[in-house]
C-alpha atoms as a PDB file:
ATOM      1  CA  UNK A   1      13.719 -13.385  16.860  1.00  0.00           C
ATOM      2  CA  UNK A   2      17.238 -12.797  15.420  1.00  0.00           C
ATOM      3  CA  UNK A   3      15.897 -11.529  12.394  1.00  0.00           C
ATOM      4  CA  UNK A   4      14.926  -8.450  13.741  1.00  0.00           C
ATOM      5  CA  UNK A   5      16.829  -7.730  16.381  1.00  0.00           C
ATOM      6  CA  UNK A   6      18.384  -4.513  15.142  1.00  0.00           C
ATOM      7  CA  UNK A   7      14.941  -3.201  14.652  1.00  0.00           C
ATOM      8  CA  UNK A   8      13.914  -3.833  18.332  1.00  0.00           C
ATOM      9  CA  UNK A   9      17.711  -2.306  18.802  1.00  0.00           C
ATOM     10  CA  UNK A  10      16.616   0.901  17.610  1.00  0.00           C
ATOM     11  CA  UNK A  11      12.679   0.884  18.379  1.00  0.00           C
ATOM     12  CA  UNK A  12      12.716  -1.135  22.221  1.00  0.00           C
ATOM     13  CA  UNK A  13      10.632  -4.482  22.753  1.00  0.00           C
ATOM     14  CA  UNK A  14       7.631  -3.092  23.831  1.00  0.00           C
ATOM     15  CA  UNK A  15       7.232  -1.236  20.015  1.00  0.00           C
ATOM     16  CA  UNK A  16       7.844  -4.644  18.634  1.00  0.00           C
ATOM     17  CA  UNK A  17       5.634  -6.776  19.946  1.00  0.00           C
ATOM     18  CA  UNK A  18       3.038  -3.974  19.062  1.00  0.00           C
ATOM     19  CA  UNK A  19       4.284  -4.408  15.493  1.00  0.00           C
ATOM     20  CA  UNK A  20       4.045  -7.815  15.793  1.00  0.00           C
ATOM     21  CA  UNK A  21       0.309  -8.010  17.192  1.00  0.00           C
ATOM     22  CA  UNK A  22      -0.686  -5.749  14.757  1.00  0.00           C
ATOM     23  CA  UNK A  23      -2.685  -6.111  11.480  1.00  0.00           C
ATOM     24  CA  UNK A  24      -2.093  -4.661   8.449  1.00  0.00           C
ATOM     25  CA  UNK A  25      -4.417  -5.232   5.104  1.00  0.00           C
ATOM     26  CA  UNK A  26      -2.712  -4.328   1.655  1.00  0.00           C
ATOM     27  CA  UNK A  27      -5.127  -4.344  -0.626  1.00  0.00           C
ATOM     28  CA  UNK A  28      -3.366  -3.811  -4.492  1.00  0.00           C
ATOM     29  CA  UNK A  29      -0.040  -5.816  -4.493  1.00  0.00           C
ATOM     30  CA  UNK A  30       1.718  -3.574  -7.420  1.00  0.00           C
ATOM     31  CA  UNK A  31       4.662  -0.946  -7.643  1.00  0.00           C
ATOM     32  CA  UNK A  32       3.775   0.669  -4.911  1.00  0.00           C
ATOM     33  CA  UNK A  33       2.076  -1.957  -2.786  1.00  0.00           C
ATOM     34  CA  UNK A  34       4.159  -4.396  -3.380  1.00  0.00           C
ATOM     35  CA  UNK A  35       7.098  -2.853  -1.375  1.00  0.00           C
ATOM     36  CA  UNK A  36       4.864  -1.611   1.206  1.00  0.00           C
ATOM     37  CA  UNK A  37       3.463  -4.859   2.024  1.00  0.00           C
ATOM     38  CA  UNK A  38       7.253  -6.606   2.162  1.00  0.00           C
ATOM     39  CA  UNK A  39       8.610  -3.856   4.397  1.00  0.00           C
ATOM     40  CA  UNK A  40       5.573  -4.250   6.916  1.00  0.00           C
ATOM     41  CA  UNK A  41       7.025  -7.606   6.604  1.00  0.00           C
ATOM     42  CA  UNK A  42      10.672  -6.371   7.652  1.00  0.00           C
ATOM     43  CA  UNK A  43       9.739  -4.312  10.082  1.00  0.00           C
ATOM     44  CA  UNK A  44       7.830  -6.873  12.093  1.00  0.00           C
ATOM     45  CA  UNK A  45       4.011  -6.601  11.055  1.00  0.00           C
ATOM     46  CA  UNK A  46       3.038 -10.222  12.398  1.00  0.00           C
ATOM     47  CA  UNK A  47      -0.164 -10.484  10.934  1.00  0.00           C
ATOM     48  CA  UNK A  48      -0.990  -9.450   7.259  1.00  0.00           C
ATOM     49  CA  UNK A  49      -4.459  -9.425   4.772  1.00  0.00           C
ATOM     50  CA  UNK A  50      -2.828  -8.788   0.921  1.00  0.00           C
ATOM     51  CA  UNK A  51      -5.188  -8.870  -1.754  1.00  0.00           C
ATOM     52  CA  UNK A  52      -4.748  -8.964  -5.696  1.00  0.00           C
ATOM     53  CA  UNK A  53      -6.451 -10.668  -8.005  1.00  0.00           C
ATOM     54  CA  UNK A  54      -3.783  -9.894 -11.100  1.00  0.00           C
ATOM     55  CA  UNK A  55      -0.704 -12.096 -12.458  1.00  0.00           C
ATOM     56  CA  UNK A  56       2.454 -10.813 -13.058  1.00  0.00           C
ATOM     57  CA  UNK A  57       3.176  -9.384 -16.549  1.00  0.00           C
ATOM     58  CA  UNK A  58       6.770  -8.381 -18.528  1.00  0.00           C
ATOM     59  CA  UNK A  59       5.651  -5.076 -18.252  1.00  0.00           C
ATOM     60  CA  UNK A  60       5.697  -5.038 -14.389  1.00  0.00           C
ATOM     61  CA  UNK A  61       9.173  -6.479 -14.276  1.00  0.00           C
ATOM     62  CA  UNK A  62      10.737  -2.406 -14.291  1.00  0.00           C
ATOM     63  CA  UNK A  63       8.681  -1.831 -11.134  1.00  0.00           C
ATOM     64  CA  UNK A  64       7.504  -4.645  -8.918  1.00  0.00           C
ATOM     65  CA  UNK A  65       9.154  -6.403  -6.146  1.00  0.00           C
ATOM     66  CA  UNK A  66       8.146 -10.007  -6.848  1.00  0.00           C
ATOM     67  CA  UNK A  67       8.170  -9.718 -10.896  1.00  0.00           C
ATOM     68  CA  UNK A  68      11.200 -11.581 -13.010  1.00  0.00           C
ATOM     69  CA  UNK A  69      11.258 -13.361 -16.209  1.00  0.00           C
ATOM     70  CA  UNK A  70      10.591 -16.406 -13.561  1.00  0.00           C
ATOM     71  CA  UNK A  71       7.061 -14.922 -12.180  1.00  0.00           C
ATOM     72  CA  UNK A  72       5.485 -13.884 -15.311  1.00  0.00           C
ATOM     73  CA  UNK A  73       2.215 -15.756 -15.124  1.00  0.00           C
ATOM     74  CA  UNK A  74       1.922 -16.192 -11.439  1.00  0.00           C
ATOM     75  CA  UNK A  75      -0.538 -14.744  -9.367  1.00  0.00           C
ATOM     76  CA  UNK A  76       0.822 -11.624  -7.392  1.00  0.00           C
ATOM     77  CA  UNK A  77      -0.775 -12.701  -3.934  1.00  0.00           C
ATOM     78  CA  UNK A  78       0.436 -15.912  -4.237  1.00  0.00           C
ATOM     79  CA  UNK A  79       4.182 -14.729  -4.599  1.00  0.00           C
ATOM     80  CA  UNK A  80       3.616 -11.754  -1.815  1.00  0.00           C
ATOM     81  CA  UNK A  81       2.768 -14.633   0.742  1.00  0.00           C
ATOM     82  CA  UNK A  82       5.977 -16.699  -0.363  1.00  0.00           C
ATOM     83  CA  UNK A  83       7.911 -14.044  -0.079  1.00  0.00           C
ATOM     84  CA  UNK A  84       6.691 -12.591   3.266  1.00  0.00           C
ATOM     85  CA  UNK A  85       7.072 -16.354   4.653  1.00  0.00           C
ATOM     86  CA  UNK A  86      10.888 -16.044   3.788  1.00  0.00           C
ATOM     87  CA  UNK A  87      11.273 -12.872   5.521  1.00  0.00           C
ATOM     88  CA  UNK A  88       9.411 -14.123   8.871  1.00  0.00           C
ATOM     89  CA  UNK A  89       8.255 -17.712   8.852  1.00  0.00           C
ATOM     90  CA  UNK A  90       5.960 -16.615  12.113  1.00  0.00           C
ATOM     91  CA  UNK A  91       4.295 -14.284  10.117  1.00  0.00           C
ATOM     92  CA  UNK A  92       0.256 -14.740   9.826  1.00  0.00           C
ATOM     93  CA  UNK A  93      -1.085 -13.987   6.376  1.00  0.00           C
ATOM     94  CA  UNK A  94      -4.287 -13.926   4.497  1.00  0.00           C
ATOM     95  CA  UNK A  95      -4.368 -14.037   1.032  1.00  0.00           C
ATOM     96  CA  UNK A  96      -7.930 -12.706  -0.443  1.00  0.00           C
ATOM     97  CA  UNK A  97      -7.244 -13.577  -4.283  1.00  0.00           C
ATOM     98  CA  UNK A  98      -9.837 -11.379  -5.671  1.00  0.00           C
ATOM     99  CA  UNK A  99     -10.239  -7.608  -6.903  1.00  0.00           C
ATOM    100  CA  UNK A 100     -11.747  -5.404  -4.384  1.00  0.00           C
ATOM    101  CA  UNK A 101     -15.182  -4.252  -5.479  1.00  0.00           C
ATOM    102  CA  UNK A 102     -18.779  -4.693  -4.104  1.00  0.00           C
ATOM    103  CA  UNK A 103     -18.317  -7.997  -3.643  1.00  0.00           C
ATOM    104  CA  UNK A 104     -15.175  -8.041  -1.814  1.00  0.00           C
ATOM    105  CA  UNK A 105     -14.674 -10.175   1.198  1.00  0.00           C
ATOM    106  CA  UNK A 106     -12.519  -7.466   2.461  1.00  0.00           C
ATOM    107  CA  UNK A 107     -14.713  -6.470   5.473  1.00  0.00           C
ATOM    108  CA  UNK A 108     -15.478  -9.508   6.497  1.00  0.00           C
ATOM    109  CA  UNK A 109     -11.830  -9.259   8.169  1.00  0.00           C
ATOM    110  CA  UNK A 110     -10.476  -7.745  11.319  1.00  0.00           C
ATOM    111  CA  UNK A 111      -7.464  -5.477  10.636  1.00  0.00           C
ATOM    112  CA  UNK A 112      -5.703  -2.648  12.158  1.00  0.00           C
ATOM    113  CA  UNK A 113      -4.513  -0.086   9.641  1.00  0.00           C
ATOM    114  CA  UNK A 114      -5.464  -0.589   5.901  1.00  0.00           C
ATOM    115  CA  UNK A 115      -2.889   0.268   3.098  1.00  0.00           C
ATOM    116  CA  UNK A 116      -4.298   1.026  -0.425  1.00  0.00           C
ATOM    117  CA  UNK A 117      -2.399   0.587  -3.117  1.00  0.00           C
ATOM    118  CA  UNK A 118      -5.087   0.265  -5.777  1.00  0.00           C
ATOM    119  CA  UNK A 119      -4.935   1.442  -9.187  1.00  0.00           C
ATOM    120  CA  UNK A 120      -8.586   1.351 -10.684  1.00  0.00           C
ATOM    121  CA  UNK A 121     -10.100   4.360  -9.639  1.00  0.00           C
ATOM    122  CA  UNK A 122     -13.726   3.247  -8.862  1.00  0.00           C
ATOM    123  CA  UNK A 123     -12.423   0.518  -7.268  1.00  0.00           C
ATOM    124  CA  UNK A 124      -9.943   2.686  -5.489  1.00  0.00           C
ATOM    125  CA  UNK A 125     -12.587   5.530  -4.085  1.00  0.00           C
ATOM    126  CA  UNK A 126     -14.927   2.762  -3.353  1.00  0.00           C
ATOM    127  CA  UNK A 127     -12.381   1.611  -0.898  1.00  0.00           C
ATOM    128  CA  UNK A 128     -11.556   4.604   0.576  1.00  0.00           C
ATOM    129  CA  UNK A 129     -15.342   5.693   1.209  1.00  0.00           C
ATOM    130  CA  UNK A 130     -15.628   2.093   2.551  1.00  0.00           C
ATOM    131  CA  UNK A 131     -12.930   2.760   5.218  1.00  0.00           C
ATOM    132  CA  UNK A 132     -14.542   6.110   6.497  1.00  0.00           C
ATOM    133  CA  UNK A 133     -17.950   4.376   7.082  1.00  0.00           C
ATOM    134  CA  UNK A 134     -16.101   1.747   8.756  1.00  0.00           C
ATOM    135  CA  UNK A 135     -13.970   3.793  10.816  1.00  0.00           C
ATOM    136  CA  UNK A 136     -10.883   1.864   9.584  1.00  0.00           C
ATOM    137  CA  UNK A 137      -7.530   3.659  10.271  1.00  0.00           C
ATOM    138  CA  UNK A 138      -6.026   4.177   6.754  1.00  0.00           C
ATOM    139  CA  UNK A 139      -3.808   5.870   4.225  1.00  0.00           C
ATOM    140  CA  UNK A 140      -3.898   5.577   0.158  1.00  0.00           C
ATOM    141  CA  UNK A 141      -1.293   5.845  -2.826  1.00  0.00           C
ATOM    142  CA  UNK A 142      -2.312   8.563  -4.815  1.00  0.00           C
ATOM    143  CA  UNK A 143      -0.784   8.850  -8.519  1.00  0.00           C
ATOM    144  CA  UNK A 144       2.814   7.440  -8.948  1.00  0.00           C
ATOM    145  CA  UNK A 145       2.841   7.372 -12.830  1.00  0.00           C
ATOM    146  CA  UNK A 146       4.471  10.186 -14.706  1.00  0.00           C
ATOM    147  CA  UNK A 147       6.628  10.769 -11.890  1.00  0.00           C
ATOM    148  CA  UNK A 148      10.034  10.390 -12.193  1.00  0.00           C
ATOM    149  CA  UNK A 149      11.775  12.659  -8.596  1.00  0.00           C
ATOM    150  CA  UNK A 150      11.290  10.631  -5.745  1.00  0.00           C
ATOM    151  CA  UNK A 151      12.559  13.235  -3.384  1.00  0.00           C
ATOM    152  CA  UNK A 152       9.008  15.121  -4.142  1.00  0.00           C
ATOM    153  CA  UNK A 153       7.098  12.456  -2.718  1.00  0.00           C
ATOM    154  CA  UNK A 154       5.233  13.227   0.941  1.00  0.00           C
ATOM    155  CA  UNK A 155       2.337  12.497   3.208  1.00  0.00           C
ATOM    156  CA  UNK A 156      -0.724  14.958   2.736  1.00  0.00           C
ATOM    157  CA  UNK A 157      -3.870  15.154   3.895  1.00  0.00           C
ATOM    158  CA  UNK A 158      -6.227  14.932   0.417  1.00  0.00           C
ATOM    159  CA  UNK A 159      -7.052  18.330   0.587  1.00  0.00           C
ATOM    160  CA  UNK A 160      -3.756  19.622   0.453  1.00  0.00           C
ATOM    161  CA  UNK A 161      -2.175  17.650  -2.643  1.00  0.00           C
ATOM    162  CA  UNK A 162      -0.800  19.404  -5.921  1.00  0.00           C
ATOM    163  CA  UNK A 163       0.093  18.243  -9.181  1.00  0.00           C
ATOM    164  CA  UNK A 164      -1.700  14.689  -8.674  1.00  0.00           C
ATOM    165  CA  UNK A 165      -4.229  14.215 -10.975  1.00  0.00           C
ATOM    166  CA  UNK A 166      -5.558  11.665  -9.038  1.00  0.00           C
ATOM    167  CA  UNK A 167      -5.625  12.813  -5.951  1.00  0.00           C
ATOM    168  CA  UNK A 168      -7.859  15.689  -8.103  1.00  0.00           C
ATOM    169  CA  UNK A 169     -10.219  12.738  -9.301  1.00  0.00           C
ATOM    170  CA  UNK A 170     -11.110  11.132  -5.733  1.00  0.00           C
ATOM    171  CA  UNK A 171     -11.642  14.942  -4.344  1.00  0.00           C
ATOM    172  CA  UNK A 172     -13.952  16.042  -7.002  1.00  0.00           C
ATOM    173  CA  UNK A 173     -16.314  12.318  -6.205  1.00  0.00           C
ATOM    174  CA  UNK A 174     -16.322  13.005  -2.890  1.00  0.00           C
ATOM    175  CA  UNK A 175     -17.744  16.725  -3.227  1.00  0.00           C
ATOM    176  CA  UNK A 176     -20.253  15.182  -5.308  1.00  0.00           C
ATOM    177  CA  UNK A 177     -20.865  12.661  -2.893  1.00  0.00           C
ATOM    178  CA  UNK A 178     -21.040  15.542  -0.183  1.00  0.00           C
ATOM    179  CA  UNK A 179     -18.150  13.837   2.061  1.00  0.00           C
ATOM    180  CA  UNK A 180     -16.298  15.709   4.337  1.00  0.00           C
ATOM    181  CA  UNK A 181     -13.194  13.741   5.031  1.00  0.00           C
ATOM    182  CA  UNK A 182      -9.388  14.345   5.016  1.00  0.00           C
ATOM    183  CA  UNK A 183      -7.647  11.101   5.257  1.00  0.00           C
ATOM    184  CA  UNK A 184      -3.775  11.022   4.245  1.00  0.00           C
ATOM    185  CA  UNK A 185      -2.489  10.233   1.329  1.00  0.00           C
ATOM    186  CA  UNK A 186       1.236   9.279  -0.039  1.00  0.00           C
ATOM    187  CA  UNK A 187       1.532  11.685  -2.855  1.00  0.00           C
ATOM    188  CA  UNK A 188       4.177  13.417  -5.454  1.00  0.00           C
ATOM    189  CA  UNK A 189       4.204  17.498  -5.729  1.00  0.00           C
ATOM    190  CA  UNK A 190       6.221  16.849  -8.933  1.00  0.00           C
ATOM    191  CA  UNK A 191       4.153  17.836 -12.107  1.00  0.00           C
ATOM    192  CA  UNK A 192       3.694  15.246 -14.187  1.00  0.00           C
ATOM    193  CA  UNK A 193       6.232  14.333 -17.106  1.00  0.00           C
ATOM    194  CA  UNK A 194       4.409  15.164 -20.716  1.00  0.00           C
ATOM    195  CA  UNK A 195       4.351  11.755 -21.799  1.00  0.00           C
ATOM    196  CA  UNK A 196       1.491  10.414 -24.184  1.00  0.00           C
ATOM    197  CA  UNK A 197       1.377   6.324 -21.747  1.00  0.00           C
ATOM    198  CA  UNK A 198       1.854   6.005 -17.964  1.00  0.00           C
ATOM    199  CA  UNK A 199       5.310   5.743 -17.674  1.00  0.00           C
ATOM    200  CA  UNK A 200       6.820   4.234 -14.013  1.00  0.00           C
ATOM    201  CA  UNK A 201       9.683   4.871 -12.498  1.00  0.00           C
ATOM    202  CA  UNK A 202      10.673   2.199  -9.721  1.00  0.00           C
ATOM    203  CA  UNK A 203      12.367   4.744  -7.632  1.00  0.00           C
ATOM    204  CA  UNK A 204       8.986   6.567  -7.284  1.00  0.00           C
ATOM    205  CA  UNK A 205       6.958   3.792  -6.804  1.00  0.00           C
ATOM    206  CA  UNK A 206       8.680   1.604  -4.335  1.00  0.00           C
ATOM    207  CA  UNK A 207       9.279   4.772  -2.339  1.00  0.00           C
ATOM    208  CA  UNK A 208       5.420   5.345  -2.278  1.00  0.00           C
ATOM    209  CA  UNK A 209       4.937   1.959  -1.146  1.00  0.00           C
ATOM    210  CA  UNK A 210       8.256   2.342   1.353  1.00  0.00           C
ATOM    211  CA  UNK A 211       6.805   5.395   2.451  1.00  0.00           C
ATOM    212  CA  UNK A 212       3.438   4.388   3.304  1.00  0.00           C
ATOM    213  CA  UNK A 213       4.450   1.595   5.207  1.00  0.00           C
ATOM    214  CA  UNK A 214       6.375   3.865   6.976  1.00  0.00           C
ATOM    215  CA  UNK A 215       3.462   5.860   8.625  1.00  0.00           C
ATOM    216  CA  UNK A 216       1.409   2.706   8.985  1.00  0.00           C
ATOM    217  CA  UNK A 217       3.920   1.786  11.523  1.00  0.00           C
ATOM    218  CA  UNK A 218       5.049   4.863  12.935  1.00  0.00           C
ATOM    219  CA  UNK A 219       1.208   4.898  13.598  1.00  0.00           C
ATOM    220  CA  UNK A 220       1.233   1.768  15.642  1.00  0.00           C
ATOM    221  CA  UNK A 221       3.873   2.291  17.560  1.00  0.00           C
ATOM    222  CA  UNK A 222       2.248   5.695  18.748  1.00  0.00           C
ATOM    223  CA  UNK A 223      -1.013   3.985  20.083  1.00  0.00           C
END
């Protein structure tokens, strides 16, 4: 297809159609997985799961990819698939409209490589303790708030994160939980800025979502 024709270009045809068989579930459709989940969609991803249960509100409009005075209201998924459809009309998506928790349908779904972008933190290390007994290939956002130096952000293993309190958070349930796991994570070495509300910067978080979508498909090119 024309439309990415500079990618295979750079990357060969062979790497492409591996993008373009792959799978890729983005589960949190936000600041930061919002732009991961449209530049899967870019970079040839043919087949996507996105899941978010939320609307868009006027305080997403500094940060997220499909919010504007026009989307206010409008379910996040919803938008995410429109938008994907524009960038590759082939493009296979499934939209789970629903939070992930316990009763997530999730699972029930063959994917790839997983992308979480979720901001609820029980939610969020539910997920990622869901993944390692499922064996699913993954990487997850860690903290993006405060932040405000993009150039700071970088893949890590869990263990080896700094100045991420939430990063600090999922390590401390999984020692209770007595898992031994390193799984990467997108993260920011920049201490956080001393402000009293969680402040976002886009530049940080669509970086963490460009980022992450980065490795996911670095990833499946290597296979």
């Amino acid at each position: 297809m024309k439309n990415f024709e500079r990618l295979e270009f750079l990357i060969g045809k062979a790497a492409l159609m591996k993008l373009n068989n792959a799978t890729v579930a983005v589960i949190g459709l936000g600041g930061v997985g919002g732009f991961c989940a449209v530049t899967l969609a870019r970079c040839g991803i043919g087949n996507l799961l996105i899941q978010d249960y939320d609307i868009v509100e006027a305080s997403n409009i500094n940060r997220q990819i499909i919010a504007n005075c026009d989307t206010v209201g409008k379910k996040k998924s919803d938008l995410l698939a429109v938008e994907i459809k524009k960038i590759n009309p082939q493009s296979r998506i499934t939209v789970l409209d629903e939070p992930f928790n316990e009763s997530s349908r999730l699972f029930s779904h063959n994917f790839d490589y997983l992308a979480d972008a979720i901001d609820d933190i029980n939610n969020k290390y539910l997920l990622i303790k869901k993944c390692i007994q499922e064996k699913v290939a993954f990487i997850s956002a860690m903290g993006a708030a405060r932040k405000i130096d993009w150039r700071q952000l970088t893949v890590a293993t869990i263990d080896a994160t700094a100045y991420d309190p939430l990063a600090k958070i999922i390590r401390r349930k999984m020692r209770a939980d007595g898992i031994v796991f390193q799984f990467p994570v997108v993260t920011s070495r920049e201490p956080p800025q001393k402000t009293s509300k969680l402040g976002s910067y886009m530049p940080v978080t669509a970086m963490a979502g460009i980022i992450m979508a980065d490795y996911i498909i670095k990833k499946i090119i290597a296979d």
